[in-house]
C-alpha atoms as a PDB file:
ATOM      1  CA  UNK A   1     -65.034  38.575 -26.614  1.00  0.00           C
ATOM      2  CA  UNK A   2     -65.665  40.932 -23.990  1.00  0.00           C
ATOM      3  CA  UNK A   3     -69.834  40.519 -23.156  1.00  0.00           C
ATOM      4  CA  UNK A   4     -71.728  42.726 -25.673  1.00  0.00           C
ATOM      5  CA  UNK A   5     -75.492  43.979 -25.227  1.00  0.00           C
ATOM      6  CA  UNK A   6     -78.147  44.632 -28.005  1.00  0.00           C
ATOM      7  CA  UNK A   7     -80.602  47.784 -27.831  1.00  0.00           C
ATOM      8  CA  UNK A   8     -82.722  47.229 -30.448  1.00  0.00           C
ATOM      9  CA  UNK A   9     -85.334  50.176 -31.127  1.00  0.00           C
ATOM     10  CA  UNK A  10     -88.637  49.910 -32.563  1.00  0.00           C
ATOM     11  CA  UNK A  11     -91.709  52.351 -33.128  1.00  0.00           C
ATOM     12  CA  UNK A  12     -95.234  52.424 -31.998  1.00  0.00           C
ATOM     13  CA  UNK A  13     -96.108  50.443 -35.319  1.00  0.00           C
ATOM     14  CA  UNK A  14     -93.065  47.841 -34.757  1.00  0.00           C
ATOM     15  CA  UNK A  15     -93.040  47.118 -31.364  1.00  0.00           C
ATOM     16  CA  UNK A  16     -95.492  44.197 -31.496  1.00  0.00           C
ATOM     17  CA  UNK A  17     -93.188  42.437 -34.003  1.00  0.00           C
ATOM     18  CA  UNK A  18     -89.915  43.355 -32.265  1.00  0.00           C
ATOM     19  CA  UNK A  19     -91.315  41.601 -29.194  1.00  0.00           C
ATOM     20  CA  UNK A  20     -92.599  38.764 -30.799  1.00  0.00           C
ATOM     21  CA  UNK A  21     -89.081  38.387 -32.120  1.00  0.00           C
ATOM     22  CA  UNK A  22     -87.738  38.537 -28.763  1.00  0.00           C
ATOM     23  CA  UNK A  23     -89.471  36.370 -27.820  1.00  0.00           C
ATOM     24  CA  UNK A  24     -89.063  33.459 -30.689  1.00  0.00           C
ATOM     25  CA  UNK A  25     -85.073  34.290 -29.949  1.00  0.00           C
ATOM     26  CA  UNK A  26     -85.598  33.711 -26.189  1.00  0.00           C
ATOM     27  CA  UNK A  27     -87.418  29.994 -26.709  1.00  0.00           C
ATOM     28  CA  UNK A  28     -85.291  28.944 -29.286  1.00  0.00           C
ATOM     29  CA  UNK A  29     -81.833  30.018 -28.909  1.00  0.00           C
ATOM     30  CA  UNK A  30     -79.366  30.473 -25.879  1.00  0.00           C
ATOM     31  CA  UNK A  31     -79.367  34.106 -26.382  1.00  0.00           C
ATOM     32  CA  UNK A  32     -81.384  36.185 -23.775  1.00  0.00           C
ATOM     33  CA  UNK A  33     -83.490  38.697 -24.883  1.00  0.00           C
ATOM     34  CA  UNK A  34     -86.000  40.560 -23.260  1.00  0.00           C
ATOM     35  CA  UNK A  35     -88.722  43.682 -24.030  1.00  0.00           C
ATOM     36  CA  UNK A  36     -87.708  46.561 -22.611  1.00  0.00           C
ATOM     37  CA  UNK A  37     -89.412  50.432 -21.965  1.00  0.00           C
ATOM     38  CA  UNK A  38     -90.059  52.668 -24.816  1.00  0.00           C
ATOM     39  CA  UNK A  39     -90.167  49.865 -27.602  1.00  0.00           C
ATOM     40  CA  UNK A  40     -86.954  48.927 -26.818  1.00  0.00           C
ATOM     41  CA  UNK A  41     -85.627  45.203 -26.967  1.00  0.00           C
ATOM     42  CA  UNK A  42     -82.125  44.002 -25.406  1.00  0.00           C
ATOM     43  CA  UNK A  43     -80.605  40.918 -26.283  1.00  0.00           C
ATOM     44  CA  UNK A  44     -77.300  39.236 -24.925  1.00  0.00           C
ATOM     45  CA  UNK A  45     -75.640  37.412 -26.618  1.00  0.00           C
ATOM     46  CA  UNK A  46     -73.191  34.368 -25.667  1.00  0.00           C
ATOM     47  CA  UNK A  47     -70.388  34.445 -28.406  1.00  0.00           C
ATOM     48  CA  UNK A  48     -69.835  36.504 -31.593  1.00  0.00           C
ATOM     49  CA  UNK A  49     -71.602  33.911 -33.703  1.00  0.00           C
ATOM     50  CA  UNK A  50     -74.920  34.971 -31.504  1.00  0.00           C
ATOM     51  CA  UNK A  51     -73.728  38.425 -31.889  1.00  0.00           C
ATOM     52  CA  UNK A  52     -73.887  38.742 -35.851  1.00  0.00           C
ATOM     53  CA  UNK A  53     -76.817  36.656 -35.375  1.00  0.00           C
ATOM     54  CA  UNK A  54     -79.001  38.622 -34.196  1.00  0.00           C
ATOM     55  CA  UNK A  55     -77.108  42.234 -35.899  1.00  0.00           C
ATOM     56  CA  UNK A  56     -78.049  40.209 -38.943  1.00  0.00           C
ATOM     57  CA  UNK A  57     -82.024  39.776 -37.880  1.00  0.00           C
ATOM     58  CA  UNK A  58     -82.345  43.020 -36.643  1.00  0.00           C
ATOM     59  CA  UNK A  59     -80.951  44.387 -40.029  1.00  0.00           C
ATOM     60  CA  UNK A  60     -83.041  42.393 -42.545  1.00  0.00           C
ATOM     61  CA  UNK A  61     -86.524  43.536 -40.594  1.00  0.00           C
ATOM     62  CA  UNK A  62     -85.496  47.156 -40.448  1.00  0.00           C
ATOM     63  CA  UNK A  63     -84.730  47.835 -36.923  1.00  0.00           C
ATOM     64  CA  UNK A  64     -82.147  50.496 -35.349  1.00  0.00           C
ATOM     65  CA  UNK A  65     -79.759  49.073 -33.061  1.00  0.00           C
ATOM     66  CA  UNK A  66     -76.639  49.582 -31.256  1.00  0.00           C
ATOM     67  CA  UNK A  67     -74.363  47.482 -29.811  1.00  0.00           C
ATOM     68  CA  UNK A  68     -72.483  48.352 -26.177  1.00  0.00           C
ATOM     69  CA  UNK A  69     -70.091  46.547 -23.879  1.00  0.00           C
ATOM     70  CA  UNK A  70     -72.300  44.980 -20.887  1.00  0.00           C
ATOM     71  CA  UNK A  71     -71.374  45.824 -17.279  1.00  0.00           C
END
């Protein structure tokens, strides 16, 4: 699998809990994932297991993501 990046996007009313999620993520998994500007998260994944992962996470709480190929 060609390294993939997460962009996750929250609002002013979601950020808090998108960040707290990156950072649960970040302590207990081997995926890196760090807050970003604009209440923006990125995560990177390892494999394609971490990959639907966290597509799945992000999905069940409701936040907009997209998915590009990491330079």
């Amino acid at each position: 699998m060609k390294a993939k990046v997460i962009i996750a996007q929250a609002t002013v009313e979601t950020a808090e809990f998108l960040y707290g999620l990156v950072k649960r993520v970040a302590e207990k998994t081997a995926i890196k994932a760090y807050p970003s500007v604009d209440y923006q998260a990125v995560f990177f994944p390892v494999d394609k297991h971490d990959l639907s992962f966290v597509k799945q996470v992000l999905t069940d709480k409701g936040f907009a993501f997209s998915v590009e190929n990491a330079e």
